[in-house]
PDB file of N, CA and C in Angstrom:
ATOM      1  N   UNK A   1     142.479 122.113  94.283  1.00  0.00           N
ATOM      2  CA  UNK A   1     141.360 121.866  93.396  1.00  0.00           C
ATOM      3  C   UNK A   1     141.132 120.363  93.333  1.00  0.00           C
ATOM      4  N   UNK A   2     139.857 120.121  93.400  1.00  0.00           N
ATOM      5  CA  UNK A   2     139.595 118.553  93.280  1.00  0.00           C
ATOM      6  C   UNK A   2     139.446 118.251  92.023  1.00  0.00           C
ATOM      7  N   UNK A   3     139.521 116.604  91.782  1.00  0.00           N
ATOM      8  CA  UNK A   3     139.369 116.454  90.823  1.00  0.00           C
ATOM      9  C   UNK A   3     138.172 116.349  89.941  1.00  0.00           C
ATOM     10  N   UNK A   4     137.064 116.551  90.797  1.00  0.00           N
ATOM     11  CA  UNK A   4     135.886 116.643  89.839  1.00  0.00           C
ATOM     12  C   UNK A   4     135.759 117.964  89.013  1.00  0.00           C
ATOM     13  N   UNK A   5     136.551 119.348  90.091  1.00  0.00           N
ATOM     14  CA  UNK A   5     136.365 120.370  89.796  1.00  0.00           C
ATOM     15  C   UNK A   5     137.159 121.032  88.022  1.00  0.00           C
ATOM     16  N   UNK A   6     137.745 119.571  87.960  1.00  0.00           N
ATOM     17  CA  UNK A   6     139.038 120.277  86.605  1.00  0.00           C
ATOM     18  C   UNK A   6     137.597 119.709  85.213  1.00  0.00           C
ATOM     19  N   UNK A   7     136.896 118.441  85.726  1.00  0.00           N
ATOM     20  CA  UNK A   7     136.446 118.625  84.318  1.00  0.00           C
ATOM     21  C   UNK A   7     135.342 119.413  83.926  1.00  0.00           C
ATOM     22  N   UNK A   8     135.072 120.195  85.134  1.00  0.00           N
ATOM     23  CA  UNK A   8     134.448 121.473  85.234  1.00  0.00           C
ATOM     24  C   UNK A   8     134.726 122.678  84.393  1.00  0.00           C
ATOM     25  N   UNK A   9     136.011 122.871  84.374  1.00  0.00           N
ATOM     26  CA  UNK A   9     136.655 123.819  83.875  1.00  0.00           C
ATOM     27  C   UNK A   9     136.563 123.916  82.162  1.00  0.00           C
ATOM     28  N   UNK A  10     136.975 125.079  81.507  1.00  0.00           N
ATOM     29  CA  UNK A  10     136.955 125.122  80.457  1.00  0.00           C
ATOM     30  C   UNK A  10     138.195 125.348  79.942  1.00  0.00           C
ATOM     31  N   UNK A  11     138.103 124.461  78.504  1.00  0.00           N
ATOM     32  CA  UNK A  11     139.927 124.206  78.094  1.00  0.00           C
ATOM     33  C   UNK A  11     140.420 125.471  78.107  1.00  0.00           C
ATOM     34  N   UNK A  12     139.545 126.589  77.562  1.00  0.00           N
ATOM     35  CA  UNK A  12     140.596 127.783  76.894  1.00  0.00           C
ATOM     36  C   UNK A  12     141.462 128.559  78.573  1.00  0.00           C
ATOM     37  N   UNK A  13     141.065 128.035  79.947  1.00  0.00           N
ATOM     38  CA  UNK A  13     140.709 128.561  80.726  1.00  0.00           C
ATOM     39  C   UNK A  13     141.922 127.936  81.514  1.00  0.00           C
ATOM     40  N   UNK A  14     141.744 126.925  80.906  1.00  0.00           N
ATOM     41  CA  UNK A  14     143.309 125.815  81.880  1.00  0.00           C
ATOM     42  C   UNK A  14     144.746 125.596  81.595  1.00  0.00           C
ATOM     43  N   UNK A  15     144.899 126.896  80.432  1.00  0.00           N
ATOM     44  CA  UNK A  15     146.180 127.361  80.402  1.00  0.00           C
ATOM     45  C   UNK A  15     146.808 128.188  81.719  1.00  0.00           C
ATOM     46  N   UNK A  16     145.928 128.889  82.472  1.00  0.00           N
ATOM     47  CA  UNK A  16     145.408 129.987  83.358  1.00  0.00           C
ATOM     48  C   UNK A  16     146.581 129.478  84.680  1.00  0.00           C
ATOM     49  N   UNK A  17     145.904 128.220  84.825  1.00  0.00           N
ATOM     50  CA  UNK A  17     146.175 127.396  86.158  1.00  0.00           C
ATOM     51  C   UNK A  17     147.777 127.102  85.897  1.00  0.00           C
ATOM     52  N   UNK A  18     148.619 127.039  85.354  1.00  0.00           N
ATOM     53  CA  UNK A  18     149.642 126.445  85.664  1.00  0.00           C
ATOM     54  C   UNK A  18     150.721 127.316  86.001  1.00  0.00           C
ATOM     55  N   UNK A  19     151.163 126.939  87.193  1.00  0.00           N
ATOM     56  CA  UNK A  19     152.054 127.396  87.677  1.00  0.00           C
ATOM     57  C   UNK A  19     153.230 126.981  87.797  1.00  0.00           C
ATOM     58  N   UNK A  20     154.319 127.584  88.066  1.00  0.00           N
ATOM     59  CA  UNK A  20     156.004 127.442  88.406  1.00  0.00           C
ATOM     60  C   UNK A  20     156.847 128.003  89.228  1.00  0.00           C
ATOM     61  N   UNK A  21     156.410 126.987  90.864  1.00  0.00           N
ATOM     62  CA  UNK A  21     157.428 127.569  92.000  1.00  0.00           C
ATOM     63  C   UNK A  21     158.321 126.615  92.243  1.00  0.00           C
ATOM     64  N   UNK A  22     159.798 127.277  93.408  1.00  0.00           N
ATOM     65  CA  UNK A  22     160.737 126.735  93.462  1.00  0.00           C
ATOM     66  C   UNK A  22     160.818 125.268  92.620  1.00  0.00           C
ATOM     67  N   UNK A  23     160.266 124.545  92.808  1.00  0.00           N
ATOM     68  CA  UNK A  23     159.899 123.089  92.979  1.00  0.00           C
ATOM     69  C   UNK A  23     159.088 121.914  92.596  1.00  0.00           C
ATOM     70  N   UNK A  24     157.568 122.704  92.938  1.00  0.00           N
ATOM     71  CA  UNK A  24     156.663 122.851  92.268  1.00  0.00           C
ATOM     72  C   UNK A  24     156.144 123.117  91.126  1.00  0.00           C
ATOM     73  N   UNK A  25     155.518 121.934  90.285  1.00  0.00           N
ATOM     74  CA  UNK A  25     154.973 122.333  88.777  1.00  0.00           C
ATOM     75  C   UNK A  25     153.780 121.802  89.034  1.00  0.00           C
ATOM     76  N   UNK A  26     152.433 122.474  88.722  1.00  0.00           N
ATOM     77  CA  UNK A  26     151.531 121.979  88.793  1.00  0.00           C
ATOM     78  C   UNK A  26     150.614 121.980  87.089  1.00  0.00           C
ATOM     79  N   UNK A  27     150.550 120.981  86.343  1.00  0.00           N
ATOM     80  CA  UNK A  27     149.724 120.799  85.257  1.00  0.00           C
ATOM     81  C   UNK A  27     148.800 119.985  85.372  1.00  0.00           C
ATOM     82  N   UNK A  28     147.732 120.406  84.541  1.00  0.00           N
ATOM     83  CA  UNK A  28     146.586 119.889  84.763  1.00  0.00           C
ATOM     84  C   UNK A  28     146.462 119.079  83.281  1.00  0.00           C
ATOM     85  N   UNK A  29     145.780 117.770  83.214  1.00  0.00           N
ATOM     86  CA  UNK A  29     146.159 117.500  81.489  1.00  0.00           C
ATOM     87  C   UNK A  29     144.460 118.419  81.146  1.00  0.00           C
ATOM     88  N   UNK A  30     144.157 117.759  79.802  1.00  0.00           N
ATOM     89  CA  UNK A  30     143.237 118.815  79.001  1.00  0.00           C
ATOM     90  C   UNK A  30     142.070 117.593  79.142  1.00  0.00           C
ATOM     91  N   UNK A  31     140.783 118.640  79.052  1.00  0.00           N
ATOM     92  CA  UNK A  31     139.210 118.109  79.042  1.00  0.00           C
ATOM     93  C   UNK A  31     139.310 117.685  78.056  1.00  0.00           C
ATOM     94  N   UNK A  32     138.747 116.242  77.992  1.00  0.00           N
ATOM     95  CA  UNK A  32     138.671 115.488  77.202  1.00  0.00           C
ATOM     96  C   UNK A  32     137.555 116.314  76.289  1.00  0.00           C
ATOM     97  N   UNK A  33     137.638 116.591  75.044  1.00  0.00           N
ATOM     98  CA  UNK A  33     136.616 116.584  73.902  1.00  0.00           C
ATOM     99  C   UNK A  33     136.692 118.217  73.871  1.00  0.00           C
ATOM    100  N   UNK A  34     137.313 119.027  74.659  1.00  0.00           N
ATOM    101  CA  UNK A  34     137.323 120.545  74.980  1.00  0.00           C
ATOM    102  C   UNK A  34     136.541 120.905  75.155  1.00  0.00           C
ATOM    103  N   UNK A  35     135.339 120.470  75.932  1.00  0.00           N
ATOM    104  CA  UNK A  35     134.175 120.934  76.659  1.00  0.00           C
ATOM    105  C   UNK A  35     133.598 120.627  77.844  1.00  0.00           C
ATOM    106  N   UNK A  36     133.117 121.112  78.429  1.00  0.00           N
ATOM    107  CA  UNK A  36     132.296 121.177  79.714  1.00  0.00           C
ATOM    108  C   UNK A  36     131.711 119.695  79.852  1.00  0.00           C
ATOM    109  N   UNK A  37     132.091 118.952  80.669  1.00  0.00           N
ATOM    110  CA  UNK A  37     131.324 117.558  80.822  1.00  0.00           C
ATOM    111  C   UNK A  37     130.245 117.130  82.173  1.00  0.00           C
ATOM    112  N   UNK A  38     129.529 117.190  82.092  1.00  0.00           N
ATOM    113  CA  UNK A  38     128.621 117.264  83.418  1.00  0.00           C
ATOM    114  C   UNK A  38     128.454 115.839  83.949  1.00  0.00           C
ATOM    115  N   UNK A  39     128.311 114.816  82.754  1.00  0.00           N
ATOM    116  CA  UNK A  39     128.360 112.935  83.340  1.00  0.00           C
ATOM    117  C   UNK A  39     126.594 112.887  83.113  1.00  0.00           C
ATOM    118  N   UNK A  40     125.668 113.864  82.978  1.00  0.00           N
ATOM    119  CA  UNK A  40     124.475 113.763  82.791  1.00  0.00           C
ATOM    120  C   UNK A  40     124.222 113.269  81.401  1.00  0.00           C
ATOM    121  N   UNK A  41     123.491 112.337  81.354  1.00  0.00           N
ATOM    122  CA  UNK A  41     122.633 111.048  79.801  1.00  0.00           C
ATOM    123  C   UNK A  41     121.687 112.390  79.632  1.00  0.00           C
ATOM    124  N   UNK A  42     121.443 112.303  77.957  1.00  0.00           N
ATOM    125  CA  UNK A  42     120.998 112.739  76.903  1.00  0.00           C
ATOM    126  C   UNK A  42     119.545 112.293  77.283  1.00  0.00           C
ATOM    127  N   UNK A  43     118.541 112.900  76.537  1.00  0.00           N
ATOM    128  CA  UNK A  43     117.442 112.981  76.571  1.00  0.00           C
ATOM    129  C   UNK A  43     117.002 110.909  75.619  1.00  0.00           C
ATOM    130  N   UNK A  44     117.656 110.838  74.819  1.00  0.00           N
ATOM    131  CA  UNK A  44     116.905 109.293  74.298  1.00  0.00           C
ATOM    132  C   UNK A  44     117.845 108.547  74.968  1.00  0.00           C
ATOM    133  N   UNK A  45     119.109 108.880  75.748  1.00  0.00           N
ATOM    134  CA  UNK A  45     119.797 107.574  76.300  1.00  0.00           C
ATOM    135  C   UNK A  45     118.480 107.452  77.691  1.00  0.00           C
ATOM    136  N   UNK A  46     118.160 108.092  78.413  1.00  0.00           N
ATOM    137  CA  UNK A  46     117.605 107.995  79.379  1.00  0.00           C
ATOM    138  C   UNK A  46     115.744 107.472  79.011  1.00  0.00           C
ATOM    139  N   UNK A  47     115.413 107.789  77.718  1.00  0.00           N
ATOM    140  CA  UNK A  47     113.753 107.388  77.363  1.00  0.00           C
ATOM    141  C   UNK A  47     114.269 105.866  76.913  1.00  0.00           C
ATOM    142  N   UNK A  48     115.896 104.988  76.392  1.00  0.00           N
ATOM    143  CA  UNK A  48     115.806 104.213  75.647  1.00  0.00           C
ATOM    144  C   UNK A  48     116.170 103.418  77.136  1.00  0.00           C
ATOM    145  N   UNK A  49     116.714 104.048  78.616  1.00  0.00           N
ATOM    146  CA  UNK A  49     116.940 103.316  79.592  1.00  0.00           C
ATOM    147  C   UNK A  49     115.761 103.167  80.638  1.00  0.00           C
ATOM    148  N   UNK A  50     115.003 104.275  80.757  1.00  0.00           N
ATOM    149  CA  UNK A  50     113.571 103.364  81.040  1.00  0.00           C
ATOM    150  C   UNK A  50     112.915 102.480  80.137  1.00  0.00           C
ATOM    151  N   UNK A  51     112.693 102.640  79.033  1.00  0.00           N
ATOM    152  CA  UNK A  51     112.086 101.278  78.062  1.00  0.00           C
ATOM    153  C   UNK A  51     112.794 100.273  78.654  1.00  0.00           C
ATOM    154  N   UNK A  52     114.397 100.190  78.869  1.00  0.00           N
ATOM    155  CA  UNK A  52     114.481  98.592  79.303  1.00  0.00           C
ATOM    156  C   UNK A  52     114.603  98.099  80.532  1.00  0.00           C
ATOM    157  N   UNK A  53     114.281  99.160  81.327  1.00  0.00           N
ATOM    158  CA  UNK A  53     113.758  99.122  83.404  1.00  0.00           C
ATOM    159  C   UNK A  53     112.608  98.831  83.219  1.00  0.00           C
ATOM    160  N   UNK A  54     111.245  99.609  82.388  1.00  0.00           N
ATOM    161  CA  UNK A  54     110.149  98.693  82.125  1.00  0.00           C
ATOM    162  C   UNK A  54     110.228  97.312  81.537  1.00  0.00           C
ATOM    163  N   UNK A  55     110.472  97.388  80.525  1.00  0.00           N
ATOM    164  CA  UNK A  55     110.477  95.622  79.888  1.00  0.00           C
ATOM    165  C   UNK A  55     111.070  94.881  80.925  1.00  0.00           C
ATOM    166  N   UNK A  56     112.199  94.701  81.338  1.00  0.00           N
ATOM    167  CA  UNK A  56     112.595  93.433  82.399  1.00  0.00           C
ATOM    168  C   UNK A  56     111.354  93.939  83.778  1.00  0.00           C
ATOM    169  N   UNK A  57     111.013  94.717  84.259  1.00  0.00           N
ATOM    170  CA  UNK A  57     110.062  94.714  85.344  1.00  0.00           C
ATOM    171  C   UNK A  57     109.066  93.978  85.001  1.00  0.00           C
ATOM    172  N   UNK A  58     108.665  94.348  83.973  1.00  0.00           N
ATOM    173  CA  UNK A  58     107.442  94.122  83.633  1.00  0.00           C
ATOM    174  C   UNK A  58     107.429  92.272  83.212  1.00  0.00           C
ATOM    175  N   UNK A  59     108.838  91.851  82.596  1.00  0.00           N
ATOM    176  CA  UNK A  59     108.893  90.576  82.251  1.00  0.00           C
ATOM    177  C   UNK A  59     108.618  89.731  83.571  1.00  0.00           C
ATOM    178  N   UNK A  60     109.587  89.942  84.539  1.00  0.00           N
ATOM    179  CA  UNK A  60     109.223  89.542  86.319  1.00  0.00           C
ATOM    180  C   UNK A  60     107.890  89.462  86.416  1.00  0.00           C
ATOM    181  N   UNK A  61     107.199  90.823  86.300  1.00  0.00           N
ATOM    182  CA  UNK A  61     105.740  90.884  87.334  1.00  0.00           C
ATOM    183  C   UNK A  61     104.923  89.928  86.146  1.00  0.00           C
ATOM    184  N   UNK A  62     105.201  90.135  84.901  1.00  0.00           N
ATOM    185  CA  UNK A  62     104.497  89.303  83.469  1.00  0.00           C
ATOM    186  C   UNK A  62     104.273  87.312  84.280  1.00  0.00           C
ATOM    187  N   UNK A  63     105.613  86.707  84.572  1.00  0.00           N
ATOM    188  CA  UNK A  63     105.809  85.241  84.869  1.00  0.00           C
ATOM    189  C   UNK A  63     105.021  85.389  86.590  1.00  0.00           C
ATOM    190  N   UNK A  64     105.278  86.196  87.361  1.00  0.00           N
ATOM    191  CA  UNK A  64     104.500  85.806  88.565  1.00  0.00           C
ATOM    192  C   UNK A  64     103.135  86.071  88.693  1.00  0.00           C
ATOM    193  N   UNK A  65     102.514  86.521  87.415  1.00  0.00           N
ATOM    194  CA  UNK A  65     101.098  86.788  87.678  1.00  0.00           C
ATOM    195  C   UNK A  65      99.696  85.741  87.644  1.00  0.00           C
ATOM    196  N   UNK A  66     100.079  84.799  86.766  1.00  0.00           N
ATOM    197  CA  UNK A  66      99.893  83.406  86.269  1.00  0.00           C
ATOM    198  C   UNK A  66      99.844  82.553  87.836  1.00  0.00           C
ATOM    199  N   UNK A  67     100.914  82.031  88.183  1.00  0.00           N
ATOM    200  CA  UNK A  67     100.612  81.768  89.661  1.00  0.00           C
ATOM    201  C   UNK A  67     100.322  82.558  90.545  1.00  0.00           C
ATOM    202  N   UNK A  68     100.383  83.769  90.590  1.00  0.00           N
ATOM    203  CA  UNK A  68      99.419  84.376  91.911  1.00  0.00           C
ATOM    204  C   UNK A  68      98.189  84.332  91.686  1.00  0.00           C
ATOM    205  N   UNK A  69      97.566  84.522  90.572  1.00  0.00           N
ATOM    206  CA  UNK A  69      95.858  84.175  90.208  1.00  0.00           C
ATOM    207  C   UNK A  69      95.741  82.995  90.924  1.00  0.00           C
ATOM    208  N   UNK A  70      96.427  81.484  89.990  1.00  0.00           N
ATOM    209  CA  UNK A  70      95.993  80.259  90.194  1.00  0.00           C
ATOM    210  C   UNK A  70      95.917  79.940  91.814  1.00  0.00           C
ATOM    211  N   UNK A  71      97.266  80.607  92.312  1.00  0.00           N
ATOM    212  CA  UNK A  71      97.155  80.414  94.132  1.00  0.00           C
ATOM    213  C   UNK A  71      96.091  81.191  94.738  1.00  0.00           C
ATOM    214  N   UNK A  72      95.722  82.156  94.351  1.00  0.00           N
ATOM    215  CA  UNK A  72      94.625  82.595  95.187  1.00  0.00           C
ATOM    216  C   UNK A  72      93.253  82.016  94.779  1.00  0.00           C
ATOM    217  N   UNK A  73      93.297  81.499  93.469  1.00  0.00           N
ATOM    218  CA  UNK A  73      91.896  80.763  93.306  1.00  0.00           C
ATOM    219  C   UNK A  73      91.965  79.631  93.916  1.00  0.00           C
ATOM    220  N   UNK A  74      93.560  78.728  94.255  1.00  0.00           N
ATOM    221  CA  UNK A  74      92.772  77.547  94.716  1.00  0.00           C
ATOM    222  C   UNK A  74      93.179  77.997  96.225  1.00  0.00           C
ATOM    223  N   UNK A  75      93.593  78.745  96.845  1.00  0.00           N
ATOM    224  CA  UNK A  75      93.005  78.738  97.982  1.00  0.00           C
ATOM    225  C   UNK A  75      91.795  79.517  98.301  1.00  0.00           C
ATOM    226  N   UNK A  76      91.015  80.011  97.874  1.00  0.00           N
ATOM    227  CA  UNK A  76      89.531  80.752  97.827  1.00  0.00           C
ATOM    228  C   UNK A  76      88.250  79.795  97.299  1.00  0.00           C
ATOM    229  N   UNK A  77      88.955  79.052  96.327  1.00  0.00           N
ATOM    230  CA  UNK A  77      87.871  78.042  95.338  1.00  0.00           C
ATOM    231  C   UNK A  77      87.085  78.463  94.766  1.00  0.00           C
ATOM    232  N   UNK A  78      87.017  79.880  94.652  1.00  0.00           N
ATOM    233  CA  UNK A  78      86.254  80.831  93.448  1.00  0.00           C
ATOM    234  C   UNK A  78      87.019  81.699  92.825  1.00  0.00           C
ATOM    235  N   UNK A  79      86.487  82.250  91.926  1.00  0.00           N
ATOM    236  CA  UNK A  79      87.370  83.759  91.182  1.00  0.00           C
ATOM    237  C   UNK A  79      87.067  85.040  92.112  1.00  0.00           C
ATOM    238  N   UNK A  80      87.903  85.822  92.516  1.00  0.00           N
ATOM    239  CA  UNK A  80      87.843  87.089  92.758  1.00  0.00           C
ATOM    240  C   UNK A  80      89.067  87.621  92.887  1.00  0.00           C
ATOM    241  N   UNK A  81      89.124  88.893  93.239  1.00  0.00           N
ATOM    242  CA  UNK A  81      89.925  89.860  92.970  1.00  0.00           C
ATOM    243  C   UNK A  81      90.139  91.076  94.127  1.00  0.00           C
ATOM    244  N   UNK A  82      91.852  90.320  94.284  1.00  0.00           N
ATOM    245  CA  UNK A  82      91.632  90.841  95.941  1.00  0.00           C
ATOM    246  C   UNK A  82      93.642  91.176  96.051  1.00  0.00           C
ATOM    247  N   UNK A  83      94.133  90.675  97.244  1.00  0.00           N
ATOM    248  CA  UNK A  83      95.853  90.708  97.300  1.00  0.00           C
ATOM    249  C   UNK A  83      96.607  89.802  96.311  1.00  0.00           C
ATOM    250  N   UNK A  84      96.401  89.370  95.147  1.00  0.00           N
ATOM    251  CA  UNK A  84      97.165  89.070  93.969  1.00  0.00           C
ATOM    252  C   UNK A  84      97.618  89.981  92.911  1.00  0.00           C
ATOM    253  N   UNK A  85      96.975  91.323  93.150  1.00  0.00           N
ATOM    254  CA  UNK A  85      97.126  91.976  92.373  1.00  0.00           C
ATOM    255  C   UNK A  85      98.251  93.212  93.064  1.00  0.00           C
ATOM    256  N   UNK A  86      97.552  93.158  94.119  1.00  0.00           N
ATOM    257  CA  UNK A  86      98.720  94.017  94.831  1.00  0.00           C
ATOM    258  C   UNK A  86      99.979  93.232  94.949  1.00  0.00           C
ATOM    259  N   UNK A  87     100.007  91.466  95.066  1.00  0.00           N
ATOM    260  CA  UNK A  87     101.315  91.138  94.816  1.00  0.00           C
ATOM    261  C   UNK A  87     102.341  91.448  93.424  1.00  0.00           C
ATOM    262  N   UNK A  88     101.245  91.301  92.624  1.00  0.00           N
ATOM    263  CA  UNK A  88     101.818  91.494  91.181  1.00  0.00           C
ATOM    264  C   UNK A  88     102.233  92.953  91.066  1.00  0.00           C
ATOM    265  N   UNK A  89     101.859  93.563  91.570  1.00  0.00           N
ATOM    266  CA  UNK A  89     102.535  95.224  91.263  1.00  0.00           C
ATOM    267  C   UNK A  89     103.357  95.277  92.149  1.00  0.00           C
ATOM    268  N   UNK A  90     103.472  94.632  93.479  1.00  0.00           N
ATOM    269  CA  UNK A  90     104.684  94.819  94.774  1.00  0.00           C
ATOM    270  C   UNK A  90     105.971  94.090  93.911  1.00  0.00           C
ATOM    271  N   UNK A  91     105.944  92.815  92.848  1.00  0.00           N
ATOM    272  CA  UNK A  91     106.956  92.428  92.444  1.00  0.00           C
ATOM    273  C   UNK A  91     107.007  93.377  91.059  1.00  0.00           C
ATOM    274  N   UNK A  92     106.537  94.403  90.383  1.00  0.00           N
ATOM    275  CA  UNK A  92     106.502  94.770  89.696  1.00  0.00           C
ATOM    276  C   UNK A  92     107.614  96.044  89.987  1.00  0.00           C
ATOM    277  N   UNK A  93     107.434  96.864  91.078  1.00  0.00           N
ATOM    278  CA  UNK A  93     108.081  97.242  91.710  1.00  0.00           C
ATOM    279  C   UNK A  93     109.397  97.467  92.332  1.00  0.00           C
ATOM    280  N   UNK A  94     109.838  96.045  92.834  1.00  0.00           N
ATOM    281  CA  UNK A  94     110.766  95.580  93.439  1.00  0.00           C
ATOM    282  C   UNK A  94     111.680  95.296  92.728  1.00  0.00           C
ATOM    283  N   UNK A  95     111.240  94.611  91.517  1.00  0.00           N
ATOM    284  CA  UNK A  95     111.857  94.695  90.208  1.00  0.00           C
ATOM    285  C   UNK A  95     112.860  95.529  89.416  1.00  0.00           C
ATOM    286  N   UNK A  96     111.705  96.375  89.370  1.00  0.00           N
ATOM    287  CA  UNK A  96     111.976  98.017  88.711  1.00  0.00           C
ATOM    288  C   UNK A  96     113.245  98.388  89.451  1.00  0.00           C
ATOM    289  N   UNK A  97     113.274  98.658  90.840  1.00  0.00           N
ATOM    290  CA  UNK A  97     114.032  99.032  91.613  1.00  0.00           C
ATOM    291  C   UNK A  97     115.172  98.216  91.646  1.00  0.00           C
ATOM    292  N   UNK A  98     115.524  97.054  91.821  1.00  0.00           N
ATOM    293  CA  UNK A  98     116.595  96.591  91.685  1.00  0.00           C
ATOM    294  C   UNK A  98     117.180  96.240  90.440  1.00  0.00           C
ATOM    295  N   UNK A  99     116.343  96.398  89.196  1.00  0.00           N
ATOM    296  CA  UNK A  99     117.045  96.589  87.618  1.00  0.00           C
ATOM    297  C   UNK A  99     117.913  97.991  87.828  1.00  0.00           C
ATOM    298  N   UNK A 100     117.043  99.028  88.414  1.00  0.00           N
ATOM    299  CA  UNK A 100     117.586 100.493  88.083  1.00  0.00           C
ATOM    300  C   UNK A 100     118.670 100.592  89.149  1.00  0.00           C
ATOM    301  N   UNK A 101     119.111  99.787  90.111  1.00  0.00           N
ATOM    302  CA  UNK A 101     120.257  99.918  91.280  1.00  0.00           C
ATOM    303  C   UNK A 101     121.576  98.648  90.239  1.00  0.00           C
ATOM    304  N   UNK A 102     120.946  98.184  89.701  1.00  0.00           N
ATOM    305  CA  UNK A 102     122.030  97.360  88.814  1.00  0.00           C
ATOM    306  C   UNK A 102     122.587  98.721  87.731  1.00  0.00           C
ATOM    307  N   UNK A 103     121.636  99.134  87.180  1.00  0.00           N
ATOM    308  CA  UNK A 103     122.219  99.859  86.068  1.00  0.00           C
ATOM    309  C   UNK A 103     122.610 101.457  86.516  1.00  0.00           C
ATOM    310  N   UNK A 104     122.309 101.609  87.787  1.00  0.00           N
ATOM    311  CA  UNK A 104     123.476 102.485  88.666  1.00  0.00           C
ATOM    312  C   UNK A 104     124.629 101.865  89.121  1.00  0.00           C
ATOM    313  N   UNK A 105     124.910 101.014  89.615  1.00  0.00           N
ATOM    314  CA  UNK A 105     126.423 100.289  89.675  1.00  0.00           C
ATOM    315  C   UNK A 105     126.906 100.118  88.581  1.00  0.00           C
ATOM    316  N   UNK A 106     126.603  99.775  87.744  1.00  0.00           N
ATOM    317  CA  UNK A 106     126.946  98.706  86.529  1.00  0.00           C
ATOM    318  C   UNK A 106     127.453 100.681  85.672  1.00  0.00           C
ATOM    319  N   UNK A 107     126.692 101.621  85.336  1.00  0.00           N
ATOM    320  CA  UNK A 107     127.372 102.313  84.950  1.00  0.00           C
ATOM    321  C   UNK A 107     128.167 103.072  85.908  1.00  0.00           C
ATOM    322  N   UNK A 108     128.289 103.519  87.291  1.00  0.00           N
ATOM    323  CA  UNK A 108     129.610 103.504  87.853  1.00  0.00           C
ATOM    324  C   UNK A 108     130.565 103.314  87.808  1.00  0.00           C
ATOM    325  N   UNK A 109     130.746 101.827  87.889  1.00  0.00           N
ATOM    326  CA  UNK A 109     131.968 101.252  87.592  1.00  0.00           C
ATOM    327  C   UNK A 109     132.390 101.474  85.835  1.00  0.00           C
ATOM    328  N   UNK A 110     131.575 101.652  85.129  1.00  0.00           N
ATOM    329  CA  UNK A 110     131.954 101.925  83.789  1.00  0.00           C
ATOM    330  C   UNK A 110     132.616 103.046  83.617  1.00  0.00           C
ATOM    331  N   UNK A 111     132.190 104.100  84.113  1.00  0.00           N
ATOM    332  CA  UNK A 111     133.067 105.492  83.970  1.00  0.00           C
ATOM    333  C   UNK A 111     133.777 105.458  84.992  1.00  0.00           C
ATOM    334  N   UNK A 112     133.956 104.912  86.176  1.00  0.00           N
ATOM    335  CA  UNK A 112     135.249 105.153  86.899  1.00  0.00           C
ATOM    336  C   UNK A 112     136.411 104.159  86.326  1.00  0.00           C
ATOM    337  N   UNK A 113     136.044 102.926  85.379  1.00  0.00           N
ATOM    338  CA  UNK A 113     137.180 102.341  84.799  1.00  0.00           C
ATOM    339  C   UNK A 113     137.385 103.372  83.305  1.00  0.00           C
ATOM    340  N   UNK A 114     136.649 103.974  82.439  1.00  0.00           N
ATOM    341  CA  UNK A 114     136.860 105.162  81.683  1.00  0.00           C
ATOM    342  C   UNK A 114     137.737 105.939  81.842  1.00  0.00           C
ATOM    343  N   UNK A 115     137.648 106.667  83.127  1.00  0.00           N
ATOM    344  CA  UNK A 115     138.268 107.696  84.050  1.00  0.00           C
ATOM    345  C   UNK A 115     139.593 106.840  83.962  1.00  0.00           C
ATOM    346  N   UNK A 116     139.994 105.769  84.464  1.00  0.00           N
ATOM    347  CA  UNK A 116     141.416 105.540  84.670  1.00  0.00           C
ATOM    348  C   UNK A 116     142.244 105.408  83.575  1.00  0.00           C
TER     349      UNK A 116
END
């Protein structure tokens, strides 16, 4: 049995498993909290962890938007509205994505140092 498969299991259930040959003792310790743990976030941990994948994205694409206007006006020498905007959403983006690959590592390593 692997070890993901034990916190699968249910406490009343993992008395079941232990055995006693020649030599061999195999115990399993007990699910933490005596229930079924899946590692899946709650419905407001996950609405309160996009709110802050938006806000820092949005803070990024917020500071580069200011100079991508001003650079495309002075290289055009008029106002219009053209690839500054698609820059501002490409860093808006890019953003997003590497906040949310931080706060996939970053809680990884949190529950595998938990786990130990």
């Amino acid at each position: 049995m692997c070890e993901c498969e034990m916190y699968k299991m249910w406490a009343d259930m993992e008395c079941q498993y232990l055995t006693e040959d020649t030599k061999v003792r195999v115990c399993l310790s007990m699910v933490p909290g005596g229930k079924k743990e899946t590692g899946k976030d709650s419905i407001p941990e996950r609405i309160v962890l996009l709110a802050i994948k938006l806000f820092f994205a949005y803070s990024v694409a917020y500071f580069v938007y200011p100079w991508a206007i001003q650079s495309a006006y002075n290289e055009r020498g008029y106002e219009a509205y053209g690839g500054e905007y698609i820059l501002v959403l490409a860093v808006f983006m890019f953003a997003y994505k590497m906040i949310s690959l931080f706060f996939k590592y970053f809680r990884r390593e949190k529950a595998w140092k938990r786990k130990k």
